[in-house]
PDB file of N, CA and C in Angstrom:
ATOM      1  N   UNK A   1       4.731   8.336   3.939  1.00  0.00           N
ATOM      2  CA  UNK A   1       3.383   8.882   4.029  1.00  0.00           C
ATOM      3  C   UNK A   1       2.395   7.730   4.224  1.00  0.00           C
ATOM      4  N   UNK A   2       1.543   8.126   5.117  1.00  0.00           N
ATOM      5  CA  UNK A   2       0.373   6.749   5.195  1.00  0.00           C
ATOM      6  C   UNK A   2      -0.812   7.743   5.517  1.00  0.00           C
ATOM      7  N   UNK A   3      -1.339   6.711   5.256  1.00  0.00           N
ATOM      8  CA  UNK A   3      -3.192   7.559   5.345  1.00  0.00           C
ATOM      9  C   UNK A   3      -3.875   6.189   5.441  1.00  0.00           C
ATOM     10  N   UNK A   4      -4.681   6.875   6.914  1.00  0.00           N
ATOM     11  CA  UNK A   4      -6.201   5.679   7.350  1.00  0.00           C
ATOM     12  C   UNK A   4      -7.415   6.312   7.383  1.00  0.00           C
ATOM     13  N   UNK A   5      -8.041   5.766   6.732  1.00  0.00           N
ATOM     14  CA  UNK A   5      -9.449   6.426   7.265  1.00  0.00           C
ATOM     15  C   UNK A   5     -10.325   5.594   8.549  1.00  0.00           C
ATOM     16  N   UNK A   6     -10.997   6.561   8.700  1.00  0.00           N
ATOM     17  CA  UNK A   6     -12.240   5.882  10.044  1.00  0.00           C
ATOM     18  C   UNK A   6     -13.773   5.953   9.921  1.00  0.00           C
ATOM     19  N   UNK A   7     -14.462   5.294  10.066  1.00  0.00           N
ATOM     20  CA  UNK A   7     -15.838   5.362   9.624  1.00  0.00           C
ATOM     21  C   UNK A   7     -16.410   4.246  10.313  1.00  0.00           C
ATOM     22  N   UNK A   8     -17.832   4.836  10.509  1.00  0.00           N
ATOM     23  CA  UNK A   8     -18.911   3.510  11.113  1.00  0.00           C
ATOM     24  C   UNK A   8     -19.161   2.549  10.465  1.00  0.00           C
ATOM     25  N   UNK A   9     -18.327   1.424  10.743  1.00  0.00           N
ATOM     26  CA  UNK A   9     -19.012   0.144   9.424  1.00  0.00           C
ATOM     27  C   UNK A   9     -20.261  -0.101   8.951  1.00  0.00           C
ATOM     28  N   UNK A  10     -21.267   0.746   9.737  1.00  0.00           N
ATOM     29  CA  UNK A  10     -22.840   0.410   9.901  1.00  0.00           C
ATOM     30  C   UNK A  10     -23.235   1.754   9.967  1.00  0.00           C
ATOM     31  N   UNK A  11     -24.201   1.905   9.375  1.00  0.00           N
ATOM     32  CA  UNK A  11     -25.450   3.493   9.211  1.00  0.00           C
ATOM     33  C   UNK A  11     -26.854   3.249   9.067  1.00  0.00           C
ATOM     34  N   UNK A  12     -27.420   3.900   9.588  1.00  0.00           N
ATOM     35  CA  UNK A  12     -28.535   3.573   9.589  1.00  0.00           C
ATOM     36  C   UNK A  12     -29.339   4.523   8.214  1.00  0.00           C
ATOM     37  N   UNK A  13     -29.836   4.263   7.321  1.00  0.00           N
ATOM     38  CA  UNK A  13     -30.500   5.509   6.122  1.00  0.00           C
ATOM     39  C   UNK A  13     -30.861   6.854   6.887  1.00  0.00           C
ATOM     40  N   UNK A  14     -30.669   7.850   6.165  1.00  0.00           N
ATOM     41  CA  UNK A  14     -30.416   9.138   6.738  1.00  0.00           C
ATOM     42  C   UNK A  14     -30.122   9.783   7.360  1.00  0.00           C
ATOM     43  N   UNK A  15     -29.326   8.924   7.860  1.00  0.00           N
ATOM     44  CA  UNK A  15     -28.284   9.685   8.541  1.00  0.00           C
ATOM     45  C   UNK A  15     -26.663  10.224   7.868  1.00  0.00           C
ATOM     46  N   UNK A  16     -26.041  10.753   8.517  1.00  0.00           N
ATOM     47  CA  UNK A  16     -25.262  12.108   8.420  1.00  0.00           C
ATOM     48  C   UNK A  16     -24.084  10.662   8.277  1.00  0.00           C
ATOM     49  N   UNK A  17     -23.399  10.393   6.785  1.00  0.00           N
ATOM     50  CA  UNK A  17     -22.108   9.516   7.613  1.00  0.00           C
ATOM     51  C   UNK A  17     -20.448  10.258   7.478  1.00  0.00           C
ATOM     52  N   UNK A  18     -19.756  10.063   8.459  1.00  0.00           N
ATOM     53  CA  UNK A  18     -18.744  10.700   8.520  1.00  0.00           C
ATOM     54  C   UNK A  18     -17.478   9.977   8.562  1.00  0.00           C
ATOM     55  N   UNK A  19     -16.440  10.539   7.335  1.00  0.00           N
ATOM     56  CA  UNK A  19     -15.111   9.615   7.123  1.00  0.00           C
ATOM     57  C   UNK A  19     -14.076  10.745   7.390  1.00  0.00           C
ATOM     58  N   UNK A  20     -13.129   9.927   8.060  1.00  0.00           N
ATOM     59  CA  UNK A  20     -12.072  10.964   8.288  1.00  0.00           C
ATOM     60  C   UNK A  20     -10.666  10.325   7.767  1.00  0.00           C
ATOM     61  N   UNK A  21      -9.853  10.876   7.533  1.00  0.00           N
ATOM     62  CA  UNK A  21      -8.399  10.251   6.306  1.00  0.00           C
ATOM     63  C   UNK A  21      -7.488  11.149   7.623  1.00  0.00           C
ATOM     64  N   UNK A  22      -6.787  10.421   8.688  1.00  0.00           N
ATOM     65  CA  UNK A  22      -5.424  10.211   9.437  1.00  0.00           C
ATOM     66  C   UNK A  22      -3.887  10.253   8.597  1.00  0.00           C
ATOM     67  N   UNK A  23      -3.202  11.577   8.159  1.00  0.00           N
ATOM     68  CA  UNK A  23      -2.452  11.552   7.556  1.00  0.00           C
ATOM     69  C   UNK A  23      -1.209  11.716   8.130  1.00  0.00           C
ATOM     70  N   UNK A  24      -0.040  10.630   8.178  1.00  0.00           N
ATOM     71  CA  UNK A  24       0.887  10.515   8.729  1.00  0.00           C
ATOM     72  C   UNK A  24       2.201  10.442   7.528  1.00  0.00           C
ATOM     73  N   UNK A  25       3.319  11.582   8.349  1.00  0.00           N
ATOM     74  CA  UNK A  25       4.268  11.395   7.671  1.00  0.00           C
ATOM     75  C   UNK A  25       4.659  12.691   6.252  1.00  0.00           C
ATOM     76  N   UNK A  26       3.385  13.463   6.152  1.00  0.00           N
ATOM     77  CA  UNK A  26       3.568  15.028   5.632  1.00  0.00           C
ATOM     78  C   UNK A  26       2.383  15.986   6.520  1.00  0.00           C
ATOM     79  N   UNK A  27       2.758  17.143   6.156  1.00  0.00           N
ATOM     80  CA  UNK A  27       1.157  17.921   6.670  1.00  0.00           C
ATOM     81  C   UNK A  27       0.505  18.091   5.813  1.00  0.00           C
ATOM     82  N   UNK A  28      -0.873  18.115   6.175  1.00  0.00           N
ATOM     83  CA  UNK A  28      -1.927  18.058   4.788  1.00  0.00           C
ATOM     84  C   UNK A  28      -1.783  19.426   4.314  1.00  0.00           C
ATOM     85  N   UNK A  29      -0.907  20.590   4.531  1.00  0.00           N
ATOM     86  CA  UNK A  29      -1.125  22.005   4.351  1.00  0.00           C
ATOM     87  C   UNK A  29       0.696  21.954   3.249  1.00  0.00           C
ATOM     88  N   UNK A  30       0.909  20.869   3.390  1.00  0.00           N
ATOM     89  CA  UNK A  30       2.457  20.935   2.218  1.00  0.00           C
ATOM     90  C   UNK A  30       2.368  21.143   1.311  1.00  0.00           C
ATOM     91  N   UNK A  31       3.192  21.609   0.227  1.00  0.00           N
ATOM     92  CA  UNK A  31       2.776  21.255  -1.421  1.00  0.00           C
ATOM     93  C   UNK A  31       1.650  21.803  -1.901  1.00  0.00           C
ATOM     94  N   UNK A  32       1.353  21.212  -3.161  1.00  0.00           N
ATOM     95  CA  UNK A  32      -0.236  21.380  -3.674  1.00  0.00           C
ATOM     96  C   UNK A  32      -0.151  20.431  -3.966  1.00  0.00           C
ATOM     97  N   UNK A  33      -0.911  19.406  -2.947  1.00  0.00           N
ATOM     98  CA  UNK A  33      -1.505  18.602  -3.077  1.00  0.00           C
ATOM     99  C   UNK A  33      -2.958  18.555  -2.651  1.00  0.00           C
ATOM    100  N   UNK A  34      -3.958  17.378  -3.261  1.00  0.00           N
ATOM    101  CA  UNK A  34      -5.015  17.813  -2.984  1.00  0.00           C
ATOM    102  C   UNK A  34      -5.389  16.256  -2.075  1.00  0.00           C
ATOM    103  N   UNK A  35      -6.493  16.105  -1.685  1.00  0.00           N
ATOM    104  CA  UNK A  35      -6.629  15.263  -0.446  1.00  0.00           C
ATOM    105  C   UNK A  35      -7.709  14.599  -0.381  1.00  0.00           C
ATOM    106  N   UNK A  36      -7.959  13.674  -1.465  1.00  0.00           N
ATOM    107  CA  UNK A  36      -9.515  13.060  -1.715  1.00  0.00           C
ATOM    108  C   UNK A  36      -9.830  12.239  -1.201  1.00  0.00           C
ATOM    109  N   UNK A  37     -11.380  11.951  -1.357  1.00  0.00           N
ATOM    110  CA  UNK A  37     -12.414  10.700  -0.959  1.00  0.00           C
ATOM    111  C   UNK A  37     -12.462   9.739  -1.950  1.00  0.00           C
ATOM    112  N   UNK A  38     -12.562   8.487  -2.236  1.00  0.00           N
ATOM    113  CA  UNK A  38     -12.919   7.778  -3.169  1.00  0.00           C
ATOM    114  C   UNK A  38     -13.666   6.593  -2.746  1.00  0.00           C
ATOM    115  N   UNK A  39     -14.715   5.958  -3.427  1.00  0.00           N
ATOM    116  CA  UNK A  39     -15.479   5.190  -3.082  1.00  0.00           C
ATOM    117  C   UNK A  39     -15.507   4.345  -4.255  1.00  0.00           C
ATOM    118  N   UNK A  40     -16.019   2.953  -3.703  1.00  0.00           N
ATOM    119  CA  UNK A  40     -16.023   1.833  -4.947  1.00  0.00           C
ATOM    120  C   UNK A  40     -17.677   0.598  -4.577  1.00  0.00           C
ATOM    121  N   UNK A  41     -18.419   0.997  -5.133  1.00  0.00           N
ATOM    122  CA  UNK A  41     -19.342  -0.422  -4.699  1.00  0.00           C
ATOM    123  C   UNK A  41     -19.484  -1.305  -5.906  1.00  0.00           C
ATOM    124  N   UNK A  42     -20.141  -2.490  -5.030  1.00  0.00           N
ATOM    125  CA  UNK A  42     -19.911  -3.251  -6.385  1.00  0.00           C
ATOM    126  C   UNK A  42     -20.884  -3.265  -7.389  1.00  0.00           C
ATOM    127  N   UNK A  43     -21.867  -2.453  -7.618  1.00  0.00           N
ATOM    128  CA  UNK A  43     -22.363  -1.587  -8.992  1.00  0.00           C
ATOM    129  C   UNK A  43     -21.637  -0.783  -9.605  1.00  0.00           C
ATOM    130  N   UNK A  44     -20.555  -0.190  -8.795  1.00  0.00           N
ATOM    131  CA  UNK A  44     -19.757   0.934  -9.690  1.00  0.00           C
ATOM    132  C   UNK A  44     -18.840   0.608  -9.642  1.00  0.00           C
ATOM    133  N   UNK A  45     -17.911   1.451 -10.737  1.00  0.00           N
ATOM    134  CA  UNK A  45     -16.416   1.282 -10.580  1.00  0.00           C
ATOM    135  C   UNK A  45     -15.997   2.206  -9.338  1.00  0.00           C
ATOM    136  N   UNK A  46     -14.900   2.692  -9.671  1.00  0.00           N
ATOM    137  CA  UNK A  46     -14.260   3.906  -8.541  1.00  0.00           C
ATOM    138  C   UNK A  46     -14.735   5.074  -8.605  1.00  0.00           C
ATOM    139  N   UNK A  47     -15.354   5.860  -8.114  1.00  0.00           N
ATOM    140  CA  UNK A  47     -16.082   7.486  -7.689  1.00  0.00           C
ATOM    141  C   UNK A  47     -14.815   7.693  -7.126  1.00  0.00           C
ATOM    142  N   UNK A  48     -14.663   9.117  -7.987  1.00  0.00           N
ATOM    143  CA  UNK A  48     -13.831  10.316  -7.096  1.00  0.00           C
ATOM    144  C   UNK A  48     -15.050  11.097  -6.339  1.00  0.00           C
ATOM    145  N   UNK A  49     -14.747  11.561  -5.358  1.00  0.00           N
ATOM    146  CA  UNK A  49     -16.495  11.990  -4.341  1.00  0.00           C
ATOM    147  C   UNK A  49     -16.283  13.465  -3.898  1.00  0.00           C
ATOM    148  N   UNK A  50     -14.588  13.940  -3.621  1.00  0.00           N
ATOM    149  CA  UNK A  50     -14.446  15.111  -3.071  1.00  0.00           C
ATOM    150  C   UNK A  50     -12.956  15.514  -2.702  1.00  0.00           C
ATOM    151  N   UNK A  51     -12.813  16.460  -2.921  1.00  0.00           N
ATOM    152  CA  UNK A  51     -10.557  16.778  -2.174  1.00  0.00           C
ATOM    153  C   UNK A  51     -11.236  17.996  -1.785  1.00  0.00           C
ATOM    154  N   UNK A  52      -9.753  18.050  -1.144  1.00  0.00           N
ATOM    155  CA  UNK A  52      -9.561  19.563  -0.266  1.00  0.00           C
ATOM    156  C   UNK A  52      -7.819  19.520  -0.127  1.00  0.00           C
ATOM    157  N   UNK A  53      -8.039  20.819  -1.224  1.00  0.00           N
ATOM    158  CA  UNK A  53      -6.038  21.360  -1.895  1.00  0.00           C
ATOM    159  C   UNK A  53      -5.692  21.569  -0.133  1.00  0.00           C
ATOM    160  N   UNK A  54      -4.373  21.812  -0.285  1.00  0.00           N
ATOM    161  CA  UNK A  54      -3.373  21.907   0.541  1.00  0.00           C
ATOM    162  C   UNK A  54      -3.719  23.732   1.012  1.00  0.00           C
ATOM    163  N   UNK A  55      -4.317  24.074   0.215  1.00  0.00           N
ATOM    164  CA  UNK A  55      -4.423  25.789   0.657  1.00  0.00           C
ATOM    165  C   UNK A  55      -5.735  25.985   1.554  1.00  0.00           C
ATOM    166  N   UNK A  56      -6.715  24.635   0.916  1.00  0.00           N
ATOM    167  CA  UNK A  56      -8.143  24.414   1.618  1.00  0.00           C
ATOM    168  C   UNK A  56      -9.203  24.589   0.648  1.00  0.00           C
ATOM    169  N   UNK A  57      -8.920  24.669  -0.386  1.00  0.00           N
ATOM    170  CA  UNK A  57      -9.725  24.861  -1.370  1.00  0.00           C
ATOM    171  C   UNK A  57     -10.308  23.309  -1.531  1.00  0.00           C
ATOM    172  N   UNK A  58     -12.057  23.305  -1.463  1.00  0.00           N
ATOM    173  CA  UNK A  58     -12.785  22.296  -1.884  1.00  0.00           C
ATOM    174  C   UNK A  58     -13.343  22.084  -3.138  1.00  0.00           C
ATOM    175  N   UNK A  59     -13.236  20.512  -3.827  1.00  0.00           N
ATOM    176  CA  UNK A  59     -14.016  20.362  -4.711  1.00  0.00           C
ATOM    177  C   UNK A  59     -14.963  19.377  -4.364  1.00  0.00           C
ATOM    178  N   UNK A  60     -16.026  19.129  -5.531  1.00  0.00           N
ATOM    179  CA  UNK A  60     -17.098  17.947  -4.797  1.00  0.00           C
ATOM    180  C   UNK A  60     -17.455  17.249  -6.158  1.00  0.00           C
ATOM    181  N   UNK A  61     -17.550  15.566  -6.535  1.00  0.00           N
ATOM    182  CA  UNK A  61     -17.928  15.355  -7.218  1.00  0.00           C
ATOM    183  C   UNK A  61     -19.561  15.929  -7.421  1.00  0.00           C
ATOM    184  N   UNK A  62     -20.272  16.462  -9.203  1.00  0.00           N
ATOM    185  CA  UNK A  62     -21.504  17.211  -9.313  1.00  0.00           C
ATOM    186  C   UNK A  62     -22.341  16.432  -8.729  1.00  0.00           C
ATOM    187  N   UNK A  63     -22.238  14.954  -8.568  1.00  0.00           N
ATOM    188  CA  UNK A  63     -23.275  13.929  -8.729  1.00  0.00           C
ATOM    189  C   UNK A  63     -23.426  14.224  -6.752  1.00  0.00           C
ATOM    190  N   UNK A  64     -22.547  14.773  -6.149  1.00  0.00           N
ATOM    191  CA  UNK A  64     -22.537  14.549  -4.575  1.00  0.00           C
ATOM    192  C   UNK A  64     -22.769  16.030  -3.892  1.00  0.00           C
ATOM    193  N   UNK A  65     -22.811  16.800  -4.808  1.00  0.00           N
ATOM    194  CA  UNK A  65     -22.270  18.146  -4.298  1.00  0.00           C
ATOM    195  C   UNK A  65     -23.564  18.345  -3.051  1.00  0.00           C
ATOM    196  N   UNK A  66     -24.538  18.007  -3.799  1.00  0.00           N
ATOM    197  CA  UNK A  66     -25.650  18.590  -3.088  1.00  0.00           C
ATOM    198  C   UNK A  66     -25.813  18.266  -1.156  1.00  0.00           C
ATOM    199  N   UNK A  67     -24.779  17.003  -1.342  1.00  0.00           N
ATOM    200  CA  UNK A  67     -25.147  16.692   0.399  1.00  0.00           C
ATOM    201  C   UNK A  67     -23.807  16.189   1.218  1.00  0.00           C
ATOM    202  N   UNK A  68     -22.619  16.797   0.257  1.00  0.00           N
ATOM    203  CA  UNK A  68     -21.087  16.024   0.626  1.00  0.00           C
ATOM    204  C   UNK A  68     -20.665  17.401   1.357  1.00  0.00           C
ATOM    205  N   UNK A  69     -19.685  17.617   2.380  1.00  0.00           N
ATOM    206  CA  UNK A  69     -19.214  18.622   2.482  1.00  0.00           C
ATOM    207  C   UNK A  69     -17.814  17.980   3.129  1.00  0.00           C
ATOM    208  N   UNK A  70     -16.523  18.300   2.802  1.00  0.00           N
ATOM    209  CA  UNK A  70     -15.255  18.132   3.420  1.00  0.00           C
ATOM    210  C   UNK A  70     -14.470  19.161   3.697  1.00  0.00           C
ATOM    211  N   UNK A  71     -13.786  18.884   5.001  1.00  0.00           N
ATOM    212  CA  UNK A  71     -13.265  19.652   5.541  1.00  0.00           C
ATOM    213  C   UNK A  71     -12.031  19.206   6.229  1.00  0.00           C
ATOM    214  N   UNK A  72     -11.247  20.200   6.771  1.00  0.00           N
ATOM    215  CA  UNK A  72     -10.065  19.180   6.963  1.00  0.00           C
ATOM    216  C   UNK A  72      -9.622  20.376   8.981  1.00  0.00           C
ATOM    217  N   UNK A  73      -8.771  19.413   9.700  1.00  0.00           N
ATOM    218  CA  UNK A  73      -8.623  19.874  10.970  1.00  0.00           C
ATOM    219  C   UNK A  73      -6.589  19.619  10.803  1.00  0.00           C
ATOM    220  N   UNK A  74      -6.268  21.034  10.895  1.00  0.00           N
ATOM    221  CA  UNK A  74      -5.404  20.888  10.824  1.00  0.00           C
ATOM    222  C   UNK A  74      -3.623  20.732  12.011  1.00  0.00           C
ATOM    223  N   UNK A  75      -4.747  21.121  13.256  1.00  0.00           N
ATOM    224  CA  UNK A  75      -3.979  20.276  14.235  1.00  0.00           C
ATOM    225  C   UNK A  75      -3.788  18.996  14.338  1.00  0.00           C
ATOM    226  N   UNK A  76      -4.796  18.376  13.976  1.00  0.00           N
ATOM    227  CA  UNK A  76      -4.914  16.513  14.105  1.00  0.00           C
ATOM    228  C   UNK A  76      -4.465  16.472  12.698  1.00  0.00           C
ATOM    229  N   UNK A  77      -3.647  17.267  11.925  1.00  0.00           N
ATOM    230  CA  UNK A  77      -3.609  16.438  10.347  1.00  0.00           C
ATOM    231  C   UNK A  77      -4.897  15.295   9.450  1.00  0.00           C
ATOM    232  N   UNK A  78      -5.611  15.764   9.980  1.00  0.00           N
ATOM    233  CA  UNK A  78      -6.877  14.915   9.691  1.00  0.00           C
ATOM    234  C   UNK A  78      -7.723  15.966   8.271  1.00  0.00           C
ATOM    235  N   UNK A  79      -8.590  15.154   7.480  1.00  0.00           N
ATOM    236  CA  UNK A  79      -9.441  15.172   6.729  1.00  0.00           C
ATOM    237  C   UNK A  79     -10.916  14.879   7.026  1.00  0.00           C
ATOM    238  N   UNK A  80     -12.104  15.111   7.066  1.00  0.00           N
ATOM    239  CA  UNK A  80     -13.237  14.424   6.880  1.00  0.00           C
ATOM    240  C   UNK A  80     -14.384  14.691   5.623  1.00  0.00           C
ATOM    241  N   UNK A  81     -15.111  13.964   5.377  1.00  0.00           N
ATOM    242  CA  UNK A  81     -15.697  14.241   4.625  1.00  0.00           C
ATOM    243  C   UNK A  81     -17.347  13.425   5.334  1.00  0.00           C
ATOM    244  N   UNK A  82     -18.376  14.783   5.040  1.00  0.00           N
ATOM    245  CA  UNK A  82     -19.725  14.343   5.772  1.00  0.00           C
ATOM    246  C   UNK A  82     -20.328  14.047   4.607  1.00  0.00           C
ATOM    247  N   UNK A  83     -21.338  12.981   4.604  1.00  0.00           N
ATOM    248  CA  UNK A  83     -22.432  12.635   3.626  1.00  0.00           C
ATOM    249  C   UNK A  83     -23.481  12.691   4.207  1.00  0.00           C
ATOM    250  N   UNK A  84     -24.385  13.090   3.766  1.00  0.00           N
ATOM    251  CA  UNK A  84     -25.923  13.662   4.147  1.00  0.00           C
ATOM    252  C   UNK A  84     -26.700  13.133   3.734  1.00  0.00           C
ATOM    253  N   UNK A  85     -27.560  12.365   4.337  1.00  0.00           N
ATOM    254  CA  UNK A  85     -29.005  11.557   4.132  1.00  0.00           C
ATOM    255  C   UNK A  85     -28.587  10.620   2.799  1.00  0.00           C
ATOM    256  N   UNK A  86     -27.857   9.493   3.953  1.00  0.00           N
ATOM    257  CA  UNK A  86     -27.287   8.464   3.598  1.00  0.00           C
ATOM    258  C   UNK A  86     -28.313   7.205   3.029  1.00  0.00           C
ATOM    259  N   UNK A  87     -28.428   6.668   1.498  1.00  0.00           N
ATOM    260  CA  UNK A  87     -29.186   5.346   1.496  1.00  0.00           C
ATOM    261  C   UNK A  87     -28.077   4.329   0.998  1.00  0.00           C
ATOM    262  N   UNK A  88     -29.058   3.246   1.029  1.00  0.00           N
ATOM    263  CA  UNK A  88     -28.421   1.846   0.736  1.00  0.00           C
ATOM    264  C   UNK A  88     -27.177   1.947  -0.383  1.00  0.00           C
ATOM    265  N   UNK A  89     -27.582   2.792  -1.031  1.00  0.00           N
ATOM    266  CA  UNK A  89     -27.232   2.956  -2.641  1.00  0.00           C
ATOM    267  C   UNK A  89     -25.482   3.928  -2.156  1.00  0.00           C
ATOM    268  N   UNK A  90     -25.472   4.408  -0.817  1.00  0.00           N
ATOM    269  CA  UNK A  90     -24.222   4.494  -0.545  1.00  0.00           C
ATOM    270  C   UNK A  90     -23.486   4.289  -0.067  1.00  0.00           C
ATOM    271  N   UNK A  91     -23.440   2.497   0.054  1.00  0.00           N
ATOM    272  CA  UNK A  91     -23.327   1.161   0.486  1.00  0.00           C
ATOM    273  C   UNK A  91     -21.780   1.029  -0.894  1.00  0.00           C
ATOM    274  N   UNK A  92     -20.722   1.242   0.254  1.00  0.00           N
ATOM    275  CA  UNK A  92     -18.937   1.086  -0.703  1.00  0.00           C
ATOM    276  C   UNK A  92     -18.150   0.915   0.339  1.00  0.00           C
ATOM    277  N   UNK A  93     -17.239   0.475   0.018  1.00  0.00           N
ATOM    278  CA  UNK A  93     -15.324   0.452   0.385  1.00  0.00           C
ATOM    279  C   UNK A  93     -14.766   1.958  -0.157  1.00  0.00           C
ATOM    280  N   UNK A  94     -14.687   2.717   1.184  1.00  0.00           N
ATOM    281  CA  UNK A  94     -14.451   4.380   1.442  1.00  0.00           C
ATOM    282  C   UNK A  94     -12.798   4.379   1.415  1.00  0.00           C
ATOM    283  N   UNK A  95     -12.620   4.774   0.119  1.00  0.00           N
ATOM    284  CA  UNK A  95     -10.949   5.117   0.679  1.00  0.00           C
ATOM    285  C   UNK A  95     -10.331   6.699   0.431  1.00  0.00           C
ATOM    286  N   UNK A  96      -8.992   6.894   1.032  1.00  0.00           N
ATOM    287  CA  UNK A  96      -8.946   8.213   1.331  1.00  0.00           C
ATOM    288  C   UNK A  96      -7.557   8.790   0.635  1.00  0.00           C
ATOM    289  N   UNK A  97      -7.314   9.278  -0.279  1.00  0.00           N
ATOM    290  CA  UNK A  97      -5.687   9.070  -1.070  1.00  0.00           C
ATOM    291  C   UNK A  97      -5.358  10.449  -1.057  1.00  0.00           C
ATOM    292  N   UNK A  98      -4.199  11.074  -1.402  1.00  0.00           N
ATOM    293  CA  UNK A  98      -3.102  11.944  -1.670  1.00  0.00           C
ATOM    294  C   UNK A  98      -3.359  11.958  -3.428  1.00  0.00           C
ATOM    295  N   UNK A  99      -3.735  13.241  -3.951  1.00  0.00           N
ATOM    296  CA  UNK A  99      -3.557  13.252  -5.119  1.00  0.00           C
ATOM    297  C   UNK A  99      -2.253  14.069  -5.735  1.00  0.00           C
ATOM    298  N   UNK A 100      -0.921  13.698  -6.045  1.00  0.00           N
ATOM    299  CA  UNK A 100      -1.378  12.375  -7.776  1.00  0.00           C
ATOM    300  C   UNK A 100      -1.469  10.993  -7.656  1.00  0.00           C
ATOM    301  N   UNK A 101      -2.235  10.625  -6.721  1.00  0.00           N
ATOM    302  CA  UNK A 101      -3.124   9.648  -6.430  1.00  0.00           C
ATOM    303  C   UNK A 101      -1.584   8.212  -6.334  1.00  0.00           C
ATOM    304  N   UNK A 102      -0.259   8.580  -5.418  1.00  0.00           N
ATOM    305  CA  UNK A 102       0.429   8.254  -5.239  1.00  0.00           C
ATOM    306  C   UNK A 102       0.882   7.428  -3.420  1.00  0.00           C
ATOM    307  N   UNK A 103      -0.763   7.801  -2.720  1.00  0.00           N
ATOM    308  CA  UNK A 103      -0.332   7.044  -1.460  1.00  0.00           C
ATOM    309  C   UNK A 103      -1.925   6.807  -1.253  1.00  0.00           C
ATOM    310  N   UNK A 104      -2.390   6.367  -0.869  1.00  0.00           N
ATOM    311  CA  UNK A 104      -3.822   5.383  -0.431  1.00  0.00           C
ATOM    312  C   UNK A 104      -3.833   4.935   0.708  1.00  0.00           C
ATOM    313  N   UNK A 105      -5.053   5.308   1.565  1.00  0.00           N
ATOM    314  CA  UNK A 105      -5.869   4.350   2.808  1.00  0.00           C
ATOM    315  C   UNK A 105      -5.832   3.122   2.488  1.00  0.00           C
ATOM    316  N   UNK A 106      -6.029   1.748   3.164  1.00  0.00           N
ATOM    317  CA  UNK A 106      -6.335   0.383   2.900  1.00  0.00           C
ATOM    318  C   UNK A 106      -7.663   0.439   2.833  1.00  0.00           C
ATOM    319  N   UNK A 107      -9.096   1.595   2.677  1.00  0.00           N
ATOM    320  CA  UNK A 107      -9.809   1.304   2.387  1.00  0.00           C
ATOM    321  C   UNK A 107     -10.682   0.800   3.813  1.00  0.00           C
ATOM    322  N   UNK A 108     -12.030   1.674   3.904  1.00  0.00           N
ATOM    323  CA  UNK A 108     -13.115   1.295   4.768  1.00  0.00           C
ATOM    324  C   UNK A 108     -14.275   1.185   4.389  1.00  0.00           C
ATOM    325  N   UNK A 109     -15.090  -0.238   4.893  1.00  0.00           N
ATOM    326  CA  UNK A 109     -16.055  -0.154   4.394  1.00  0.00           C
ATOM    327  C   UNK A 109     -17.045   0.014   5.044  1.00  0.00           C
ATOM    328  N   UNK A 110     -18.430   0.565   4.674  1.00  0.00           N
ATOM    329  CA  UNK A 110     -19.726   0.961   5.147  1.00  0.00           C
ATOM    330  C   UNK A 110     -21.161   0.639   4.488  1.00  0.00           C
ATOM    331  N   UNK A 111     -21.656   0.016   5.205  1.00  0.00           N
ATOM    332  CA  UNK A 111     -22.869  -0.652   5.002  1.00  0.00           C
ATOM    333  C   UNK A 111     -24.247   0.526   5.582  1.00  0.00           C
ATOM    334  N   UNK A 112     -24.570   0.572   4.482  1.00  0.00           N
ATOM    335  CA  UNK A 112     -25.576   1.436   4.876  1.00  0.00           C
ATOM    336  C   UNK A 112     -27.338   0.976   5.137  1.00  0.00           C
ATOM    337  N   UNK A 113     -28.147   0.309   6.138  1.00  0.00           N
ATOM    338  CA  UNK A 113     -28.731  -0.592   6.472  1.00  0.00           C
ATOM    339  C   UNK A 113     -29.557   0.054   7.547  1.00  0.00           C
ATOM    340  N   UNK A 114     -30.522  -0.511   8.016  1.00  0.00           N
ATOM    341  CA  UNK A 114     -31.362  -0.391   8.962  1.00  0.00           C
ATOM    342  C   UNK A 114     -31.489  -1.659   9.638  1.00  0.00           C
TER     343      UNK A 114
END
């Protein structure tokens, strides 16, 4: 199993930013497993931010709910997750894992800047 994510290294504030998790080697619709976002800056430790179960069922961290939405495309085995009116403050190393948190992205990072 491997998983990459993709994302604009660069955003400009308020804008819409979009990560997508490339899952190779199961289908994201196998099992119950669930299919999260995680983020790390260096003010914070690790944020769990959002999954989407294997049936399609979404959760959203409370602190994000208001402007996160993920969704997943299940011809491309792909994941994304949109963030909405993006600031500095959501300036991290975006990674994208398999929960029971047993396979991991290498992690992307995004600078959120003007």
């Amino acid at each position: 199993v491997q998983l990459q994510e993709s994302a604009p290294g660069l955003i400009e504030p308020s804008h819409t930013l979009s990560l997508t998790c490339t899952i190779s080697g199961v289908p994201i619709t196998s099992n119950v497993y669930y299919w999260s976002w995680i983020r790390q800056s260096p003010a914070k430790s690790l944020e769990w931010m959002a999954a989407i179960a294997s049936s399609g069922t979404t959760y959203y961290s409370p602190s994000l709910k208001s402007r996160a939405s993920i969704s997943r495309d299940t011809s491309k085995n792909q994941f994304t997750l949109q963030l909405h009116s993006v600031t500095p403050e959501d300036t991290a190393l975006y990674y994208c894992a398999r929960v029971p948190w047993d396979y991991w992205g290498q992690g992307t990072q995004v600078t959120v800047s003007s």
